[in-house]
PDB file of N, CA and C in Angstrom:
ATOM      1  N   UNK A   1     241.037  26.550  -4.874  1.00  0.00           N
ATOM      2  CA  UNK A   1     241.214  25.141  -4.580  1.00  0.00           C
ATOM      3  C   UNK A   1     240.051  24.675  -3.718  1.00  0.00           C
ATOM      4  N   UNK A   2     239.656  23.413  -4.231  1.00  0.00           N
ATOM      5  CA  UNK A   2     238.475  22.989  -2.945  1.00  0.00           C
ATOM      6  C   UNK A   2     238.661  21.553  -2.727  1.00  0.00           C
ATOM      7  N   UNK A   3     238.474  21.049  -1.445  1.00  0.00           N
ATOM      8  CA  UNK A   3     238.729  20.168  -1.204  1.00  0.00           C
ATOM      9  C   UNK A   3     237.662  18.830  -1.421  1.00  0.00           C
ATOM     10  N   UNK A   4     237.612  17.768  -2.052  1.00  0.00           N
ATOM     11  CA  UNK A   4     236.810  16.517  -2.277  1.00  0.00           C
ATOM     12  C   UNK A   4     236.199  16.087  -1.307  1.00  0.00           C
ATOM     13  N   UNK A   5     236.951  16.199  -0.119  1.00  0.00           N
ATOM     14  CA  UNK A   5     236.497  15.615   0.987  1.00  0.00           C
ATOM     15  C   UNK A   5     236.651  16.048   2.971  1.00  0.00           C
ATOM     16  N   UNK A   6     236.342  16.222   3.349  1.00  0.00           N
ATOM     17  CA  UNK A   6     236.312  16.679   4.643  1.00  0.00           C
ATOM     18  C   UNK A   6     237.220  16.339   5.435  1.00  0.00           C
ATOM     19  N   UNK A   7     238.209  15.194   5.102  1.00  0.00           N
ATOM     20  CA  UNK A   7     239.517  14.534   5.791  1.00  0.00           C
ATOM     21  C   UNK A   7     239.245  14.197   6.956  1.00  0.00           C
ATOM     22  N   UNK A   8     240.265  13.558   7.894  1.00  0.00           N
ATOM     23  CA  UNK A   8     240.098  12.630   8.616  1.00  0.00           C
ATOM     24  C   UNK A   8     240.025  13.280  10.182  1.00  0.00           C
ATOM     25  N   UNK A   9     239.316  12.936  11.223  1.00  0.00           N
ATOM     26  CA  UNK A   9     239.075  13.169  12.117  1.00  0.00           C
ATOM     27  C   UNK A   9     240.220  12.752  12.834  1.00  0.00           C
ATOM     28  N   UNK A  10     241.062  13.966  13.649  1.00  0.00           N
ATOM     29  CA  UNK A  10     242.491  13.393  14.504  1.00  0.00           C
ATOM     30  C   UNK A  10     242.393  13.627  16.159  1.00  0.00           C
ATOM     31  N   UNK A  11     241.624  13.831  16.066  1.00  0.00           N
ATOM     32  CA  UNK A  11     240.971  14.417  17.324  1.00  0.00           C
ATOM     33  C   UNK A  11     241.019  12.982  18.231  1.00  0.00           C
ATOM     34  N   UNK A  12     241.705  13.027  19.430  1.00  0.00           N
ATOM     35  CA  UNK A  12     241.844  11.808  20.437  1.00  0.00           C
ATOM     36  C   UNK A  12     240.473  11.898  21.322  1.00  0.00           C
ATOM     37  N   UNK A  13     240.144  10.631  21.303  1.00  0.00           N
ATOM     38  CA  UNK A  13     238.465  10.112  21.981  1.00  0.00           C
ATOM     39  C   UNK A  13     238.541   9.017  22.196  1.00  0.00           C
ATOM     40  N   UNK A  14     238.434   8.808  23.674  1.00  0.00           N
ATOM     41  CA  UNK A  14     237.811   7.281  24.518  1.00  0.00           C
ATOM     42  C   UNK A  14     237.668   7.459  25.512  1.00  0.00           C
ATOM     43  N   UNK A  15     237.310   6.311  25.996  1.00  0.00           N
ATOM     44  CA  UNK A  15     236.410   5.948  27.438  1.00  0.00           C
ATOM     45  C   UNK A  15     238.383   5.423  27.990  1.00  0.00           C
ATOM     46  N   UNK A  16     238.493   6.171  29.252  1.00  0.00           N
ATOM     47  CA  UNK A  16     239.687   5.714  30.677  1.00  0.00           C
ATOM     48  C   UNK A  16     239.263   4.848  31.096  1.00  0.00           C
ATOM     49  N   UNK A  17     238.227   5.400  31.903  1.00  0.00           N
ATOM     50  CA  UNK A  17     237.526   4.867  32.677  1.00  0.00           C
ATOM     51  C   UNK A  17     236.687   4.437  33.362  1.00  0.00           C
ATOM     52  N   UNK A  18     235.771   3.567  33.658  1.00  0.00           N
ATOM     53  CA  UNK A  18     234.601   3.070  34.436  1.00  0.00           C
ATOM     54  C   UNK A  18     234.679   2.685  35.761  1.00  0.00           C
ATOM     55  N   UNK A  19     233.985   2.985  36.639  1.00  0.00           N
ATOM     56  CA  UNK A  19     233.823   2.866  37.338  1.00  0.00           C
ATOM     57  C   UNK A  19     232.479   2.387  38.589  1.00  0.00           C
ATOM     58  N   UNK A  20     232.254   2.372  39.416  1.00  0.00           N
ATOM     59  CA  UNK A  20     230.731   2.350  39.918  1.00  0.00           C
ATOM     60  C   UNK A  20     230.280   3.570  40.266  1.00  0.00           C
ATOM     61  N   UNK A  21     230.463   4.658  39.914  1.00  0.00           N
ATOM     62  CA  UNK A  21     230.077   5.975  39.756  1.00  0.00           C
ATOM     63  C   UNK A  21     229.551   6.899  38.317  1.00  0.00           C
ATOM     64  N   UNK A  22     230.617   6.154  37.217  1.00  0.00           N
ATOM     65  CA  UNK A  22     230.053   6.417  35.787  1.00  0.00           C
ATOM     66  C   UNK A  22     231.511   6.415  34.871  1.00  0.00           C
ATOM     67  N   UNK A  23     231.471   7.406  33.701  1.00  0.00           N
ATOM     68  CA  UNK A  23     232.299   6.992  33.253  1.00  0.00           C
ATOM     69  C   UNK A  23     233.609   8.128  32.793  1.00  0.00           C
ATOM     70  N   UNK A  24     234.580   8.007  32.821  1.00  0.00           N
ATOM     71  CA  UNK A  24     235.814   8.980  32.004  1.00  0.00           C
ATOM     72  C   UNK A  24     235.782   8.829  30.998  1.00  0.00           C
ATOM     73  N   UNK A  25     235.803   9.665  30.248  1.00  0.00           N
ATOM     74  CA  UNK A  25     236.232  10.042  28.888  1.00  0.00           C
ATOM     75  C   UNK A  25     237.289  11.019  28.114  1.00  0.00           C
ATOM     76  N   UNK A  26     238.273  10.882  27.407  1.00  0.00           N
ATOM     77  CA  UNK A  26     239.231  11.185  27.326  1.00  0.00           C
ATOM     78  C   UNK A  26     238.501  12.412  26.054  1.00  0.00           C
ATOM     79  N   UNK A  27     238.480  13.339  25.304  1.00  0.00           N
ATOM     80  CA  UNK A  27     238.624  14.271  24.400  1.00  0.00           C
ATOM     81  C   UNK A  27     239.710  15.150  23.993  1.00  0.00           C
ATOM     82  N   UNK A  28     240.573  15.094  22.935  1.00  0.00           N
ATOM     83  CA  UNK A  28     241.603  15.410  22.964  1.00  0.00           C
ATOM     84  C   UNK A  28     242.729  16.037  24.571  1.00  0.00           C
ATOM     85  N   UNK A  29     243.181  16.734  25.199  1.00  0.00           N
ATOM     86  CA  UNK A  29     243.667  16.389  26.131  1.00  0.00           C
ATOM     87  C   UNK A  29     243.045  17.077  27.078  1.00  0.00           C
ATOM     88  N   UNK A  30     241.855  16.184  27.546  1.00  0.00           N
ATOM     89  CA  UNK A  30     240.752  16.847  28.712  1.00  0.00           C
ATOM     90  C   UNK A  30     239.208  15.627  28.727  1.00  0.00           C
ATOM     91  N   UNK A  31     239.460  15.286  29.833  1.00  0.00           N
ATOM     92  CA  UNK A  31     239.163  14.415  30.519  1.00  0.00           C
ATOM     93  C   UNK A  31     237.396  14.696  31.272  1.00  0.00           C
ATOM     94  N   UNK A  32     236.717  14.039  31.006  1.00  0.00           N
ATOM     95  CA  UNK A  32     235.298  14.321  31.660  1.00  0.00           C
ATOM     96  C   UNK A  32     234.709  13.723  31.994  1.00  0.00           C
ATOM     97  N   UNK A  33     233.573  13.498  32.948  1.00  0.00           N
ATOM     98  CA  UNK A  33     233.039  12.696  33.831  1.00  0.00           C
ATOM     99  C   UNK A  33     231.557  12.720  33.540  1.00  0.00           C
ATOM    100  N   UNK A  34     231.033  10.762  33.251  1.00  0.00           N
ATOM    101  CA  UNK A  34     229.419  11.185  32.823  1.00  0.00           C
ATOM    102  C   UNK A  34     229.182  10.054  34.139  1.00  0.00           C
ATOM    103  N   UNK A  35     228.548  10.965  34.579  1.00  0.00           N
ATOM    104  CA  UNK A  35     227.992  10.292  35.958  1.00  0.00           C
ATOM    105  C   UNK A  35     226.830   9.451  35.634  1.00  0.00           C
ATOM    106  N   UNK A  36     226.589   8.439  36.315  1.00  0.00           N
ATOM    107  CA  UNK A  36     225.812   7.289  36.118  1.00  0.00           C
ATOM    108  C   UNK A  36     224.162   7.860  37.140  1.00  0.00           C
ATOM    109  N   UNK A  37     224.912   8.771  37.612  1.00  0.00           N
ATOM    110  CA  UNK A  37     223.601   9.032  38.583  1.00  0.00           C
ATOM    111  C   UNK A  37     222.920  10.030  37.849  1.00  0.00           C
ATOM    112  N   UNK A  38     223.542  11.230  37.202  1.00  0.00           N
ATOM    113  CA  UNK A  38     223.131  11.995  36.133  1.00  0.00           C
ATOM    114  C   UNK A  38     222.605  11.421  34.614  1.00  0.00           C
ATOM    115  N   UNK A  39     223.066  10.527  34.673  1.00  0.00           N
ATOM    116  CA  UNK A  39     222.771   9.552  33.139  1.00  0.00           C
ATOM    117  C   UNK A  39     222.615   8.098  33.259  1.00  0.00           C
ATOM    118  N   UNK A  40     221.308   7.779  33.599  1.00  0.00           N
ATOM    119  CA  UNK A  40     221.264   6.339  34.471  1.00  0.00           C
ATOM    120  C   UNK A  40     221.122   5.478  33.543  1.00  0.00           C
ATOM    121  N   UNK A  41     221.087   5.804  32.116  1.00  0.00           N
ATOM    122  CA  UNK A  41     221.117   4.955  31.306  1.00  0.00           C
ATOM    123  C   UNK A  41     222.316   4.393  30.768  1.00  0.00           C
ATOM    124  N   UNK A  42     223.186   4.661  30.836  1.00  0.00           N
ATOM    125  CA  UNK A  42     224.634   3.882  30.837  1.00  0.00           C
ATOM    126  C   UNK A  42     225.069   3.409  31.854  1.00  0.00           C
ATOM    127  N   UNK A  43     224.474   3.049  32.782  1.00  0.00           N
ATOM    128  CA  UNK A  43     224.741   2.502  34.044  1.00  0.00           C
ATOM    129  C   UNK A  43     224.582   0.773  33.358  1.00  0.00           C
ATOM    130  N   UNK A  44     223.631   0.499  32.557  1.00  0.00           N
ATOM    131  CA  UNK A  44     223.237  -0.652  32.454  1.00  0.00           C
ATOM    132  C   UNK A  44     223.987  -1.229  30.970  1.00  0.00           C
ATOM    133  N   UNK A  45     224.885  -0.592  30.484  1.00  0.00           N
ATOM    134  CA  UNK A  45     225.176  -0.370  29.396  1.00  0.00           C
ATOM    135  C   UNK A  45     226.578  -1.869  29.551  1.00  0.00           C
ATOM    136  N   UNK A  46     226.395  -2.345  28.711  1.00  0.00           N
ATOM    137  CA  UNK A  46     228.123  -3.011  28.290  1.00  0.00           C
ATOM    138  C   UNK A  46     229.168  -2.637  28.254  1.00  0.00           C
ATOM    139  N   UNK A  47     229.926  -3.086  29.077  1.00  0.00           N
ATOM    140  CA  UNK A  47     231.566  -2.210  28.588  1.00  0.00           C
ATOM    141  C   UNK A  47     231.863  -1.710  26.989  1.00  0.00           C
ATOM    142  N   UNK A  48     231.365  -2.938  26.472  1.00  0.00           N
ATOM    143  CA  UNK A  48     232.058  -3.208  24.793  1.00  0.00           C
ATOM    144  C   UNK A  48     230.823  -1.798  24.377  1.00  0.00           C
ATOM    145  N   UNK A  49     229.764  -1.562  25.104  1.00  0.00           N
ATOM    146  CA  UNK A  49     228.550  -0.676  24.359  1.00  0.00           C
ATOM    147  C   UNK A  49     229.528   0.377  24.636  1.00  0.00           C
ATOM    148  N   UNK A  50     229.489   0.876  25.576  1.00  0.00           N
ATOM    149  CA  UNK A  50     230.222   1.834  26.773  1.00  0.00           C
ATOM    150  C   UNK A  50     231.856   2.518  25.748  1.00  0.00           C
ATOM    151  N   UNK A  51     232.294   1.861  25.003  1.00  0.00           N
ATOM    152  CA  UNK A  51     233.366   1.820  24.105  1.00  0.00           C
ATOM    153  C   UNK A  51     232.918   2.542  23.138  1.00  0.00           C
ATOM    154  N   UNK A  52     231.828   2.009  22.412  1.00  0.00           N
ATOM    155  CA  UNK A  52     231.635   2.019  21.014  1.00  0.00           C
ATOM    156  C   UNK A  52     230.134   3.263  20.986  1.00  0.00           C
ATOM    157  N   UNK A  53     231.430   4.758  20.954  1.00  0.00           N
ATOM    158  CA  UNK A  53     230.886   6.064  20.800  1.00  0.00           C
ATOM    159  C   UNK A  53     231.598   6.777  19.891  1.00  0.00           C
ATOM    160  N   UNK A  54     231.375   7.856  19.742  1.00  0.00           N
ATOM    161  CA  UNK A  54     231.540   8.500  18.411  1.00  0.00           C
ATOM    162  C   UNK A  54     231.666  10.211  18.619  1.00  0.00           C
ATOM    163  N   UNK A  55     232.576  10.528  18.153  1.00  0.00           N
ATOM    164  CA  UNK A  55     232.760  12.137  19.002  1.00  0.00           C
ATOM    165  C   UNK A  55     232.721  13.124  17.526  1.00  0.00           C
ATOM    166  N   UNK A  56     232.070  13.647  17.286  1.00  0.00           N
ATOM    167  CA  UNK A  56     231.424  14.685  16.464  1.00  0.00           C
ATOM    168  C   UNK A  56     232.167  16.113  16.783  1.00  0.00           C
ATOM    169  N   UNK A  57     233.628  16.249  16.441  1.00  0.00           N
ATOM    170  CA  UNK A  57     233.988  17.533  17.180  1.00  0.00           C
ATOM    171  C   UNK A  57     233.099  19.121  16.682  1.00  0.00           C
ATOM    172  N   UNK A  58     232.834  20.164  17.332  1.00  0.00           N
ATOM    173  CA  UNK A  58     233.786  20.455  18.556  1.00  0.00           C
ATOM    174  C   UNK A  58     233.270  19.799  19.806  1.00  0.00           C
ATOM    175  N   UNK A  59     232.370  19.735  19.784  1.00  0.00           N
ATOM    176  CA  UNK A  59     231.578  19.326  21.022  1.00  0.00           C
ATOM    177  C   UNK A  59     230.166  18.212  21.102  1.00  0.00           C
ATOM    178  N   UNK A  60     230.473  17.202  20.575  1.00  0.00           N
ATOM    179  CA  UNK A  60     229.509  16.637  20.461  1.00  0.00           C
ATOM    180  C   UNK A  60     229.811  14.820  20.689  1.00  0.00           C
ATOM    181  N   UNK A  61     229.108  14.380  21.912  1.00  0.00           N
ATOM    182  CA  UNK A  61     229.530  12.499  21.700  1.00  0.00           C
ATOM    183  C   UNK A  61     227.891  12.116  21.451  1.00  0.00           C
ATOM    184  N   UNK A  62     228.515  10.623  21.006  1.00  0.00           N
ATOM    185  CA  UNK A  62     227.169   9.771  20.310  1.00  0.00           C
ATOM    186  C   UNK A  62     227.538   8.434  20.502  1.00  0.00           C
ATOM    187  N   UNK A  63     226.091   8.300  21.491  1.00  0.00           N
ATOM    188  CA  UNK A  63     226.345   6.200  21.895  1.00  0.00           C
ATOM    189  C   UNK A  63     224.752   6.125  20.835  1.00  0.00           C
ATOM    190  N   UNK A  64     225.335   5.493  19.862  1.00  0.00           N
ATOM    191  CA  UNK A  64     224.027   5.081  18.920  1.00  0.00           C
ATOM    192  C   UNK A  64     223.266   3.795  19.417  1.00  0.00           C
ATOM    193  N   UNK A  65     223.783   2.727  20.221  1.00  0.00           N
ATOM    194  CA  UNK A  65     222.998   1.808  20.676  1.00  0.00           C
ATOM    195  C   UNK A  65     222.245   1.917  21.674  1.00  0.00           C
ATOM    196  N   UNK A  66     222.324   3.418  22.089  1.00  0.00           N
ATOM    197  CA  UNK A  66     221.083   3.607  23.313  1.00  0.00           C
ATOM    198  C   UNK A  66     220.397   5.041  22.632  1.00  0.00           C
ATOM    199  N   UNK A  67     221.409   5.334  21.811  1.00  0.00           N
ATOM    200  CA  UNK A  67     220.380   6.499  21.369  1.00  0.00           C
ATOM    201  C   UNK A  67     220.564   7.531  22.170  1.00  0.00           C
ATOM    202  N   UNK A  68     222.092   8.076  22.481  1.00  0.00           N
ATOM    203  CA  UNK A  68     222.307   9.176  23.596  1.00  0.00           C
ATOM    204  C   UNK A  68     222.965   9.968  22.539  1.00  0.00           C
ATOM    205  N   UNK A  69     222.799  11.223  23.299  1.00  0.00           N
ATOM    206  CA  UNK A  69     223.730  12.093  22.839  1.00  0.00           C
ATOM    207  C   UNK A  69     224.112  13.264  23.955  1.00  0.00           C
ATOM    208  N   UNK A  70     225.269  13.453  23.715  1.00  0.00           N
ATOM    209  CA  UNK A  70     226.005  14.210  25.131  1.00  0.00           C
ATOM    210  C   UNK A  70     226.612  15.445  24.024  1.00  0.00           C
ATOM    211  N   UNK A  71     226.148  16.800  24.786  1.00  0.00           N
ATOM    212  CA  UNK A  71     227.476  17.963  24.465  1.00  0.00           C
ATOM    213  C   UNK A  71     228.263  18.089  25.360  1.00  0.00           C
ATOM    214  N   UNK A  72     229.313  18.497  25.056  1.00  0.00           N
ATOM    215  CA  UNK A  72     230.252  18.656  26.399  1.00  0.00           C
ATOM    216  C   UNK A  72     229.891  19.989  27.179  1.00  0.00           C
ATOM    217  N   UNK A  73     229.565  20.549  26.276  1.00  0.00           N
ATOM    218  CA  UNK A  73     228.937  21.877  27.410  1.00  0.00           C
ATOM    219  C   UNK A  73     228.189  21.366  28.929  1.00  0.00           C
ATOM    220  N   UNK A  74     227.188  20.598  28.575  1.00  0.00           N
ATOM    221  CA  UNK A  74     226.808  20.146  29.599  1.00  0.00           C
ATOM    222  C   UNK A  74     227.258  19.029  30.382  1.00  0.00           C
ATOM    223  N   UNK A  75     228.318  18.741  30.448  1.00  0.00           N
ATOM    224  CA  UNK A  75     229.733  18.116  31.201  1.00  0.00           C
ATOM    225  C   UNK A  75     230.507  19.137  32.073  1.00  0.00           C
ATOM    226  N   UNK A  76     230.514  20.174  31.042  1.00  0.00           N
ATOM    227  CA  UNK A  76     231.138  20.951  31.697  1.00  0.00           C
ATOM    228  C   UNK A  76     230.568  21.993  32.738  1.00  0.00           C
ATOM    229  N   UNK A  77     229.256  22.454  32.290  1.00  0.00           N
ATOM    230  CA  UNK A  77     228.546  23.365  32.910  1.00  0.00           C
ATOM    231  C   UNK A  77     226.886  22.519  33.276  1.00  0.00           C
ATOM    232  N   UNK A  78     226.887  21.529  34.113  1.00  0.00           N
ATOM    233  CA  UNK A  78     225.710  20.996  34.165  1.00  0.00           C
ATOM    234  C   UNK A  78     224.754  21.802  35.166  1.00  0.00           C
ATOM    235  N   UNK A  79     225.063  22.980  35.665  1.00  0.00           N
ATOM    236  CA  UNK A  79     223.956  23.543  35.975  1.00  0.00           C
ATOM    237  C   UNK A  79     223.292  24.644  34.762  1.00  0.00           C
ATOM    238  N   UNK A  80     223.885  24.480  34.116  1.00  0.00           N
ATOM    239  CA  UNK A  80     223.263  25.140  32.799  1.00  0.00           C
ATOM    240  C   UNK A  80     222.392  24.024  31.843  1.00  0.00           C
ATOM    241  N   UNK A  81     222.410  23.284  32.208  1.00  0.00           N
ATOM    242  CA  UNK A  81     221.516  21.918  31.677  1.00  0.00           C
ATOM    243  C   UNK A  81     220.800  21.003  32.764  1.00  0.00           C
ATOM    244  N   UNK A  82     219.487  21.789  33.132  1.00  0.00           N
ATOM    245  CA  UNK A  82     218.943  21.168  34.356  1.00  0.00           C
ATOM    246  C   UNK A  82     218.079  19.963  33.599  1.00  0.00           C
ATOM    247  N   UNK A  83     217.946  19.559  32.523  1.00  0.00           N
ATOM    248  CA  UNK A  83     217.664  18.080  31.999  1.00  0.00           C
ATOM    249  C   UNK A  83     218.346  17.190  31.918  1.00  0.00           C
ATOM    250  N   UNK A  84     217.920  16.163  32.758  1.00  0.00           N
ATOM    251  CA  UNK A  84     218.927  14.722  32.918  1.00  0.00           C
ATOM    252  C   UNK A  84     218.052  13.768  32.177  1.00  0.00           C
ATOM    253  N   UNK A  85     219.421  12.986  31.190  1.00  0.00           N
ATOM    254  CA  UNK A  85     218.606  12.170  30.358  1.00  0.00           C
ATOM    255  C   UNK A  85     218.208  10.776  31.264  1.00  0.00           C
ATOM    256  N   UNK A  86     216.981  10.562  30.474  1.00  0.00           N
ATOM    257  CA  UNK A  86     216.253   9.539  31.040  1.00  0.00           C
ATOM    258  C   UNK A  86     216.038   8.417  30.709  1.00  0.00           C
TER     259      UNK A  86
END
């Protein structure tokens, strides 16, 4: 049997919360923090921009209107990722 198509992504993804520090993000049930001081380019970003991302499981987000891309690895382990995007 093979399947036509790759089916639907069920995986829970959004933005909690903003703040003046940066932002929450929800990934199925686990919660992560993109700091505005670590990623100063969403600091300047639109709420409505700030929304409108895209989660590539297992580990992968995408803000296409700035042209970012985040793994969660390095959310999770940011001293293992001493490059801060610029």
């Amino acid at each position: 049997m093979s399947l036509k198509s790759s089916g639907t992504n069920i995986s829970a993804c959004e933005v909690t919360d903003i703040n003046k520090n940066g932002i929450w993000v929800l990934i199925d049930d686990k919660e992560y923090f993109i700091s505005f001081s670590d990623y100063p380019a969403f600091k300047n970003m639109s709420v409505k921009d700030i929304f409108d991302f895209e989660y590539y499981p297992p580990s992968h987000l995408r803000w296409e209107k700035i042209d970012a891309d985040i793994e969660l690895d390095a959310l999770e382990n940011p001293e293992q990722f001493p490059l801060l995007f610029q």
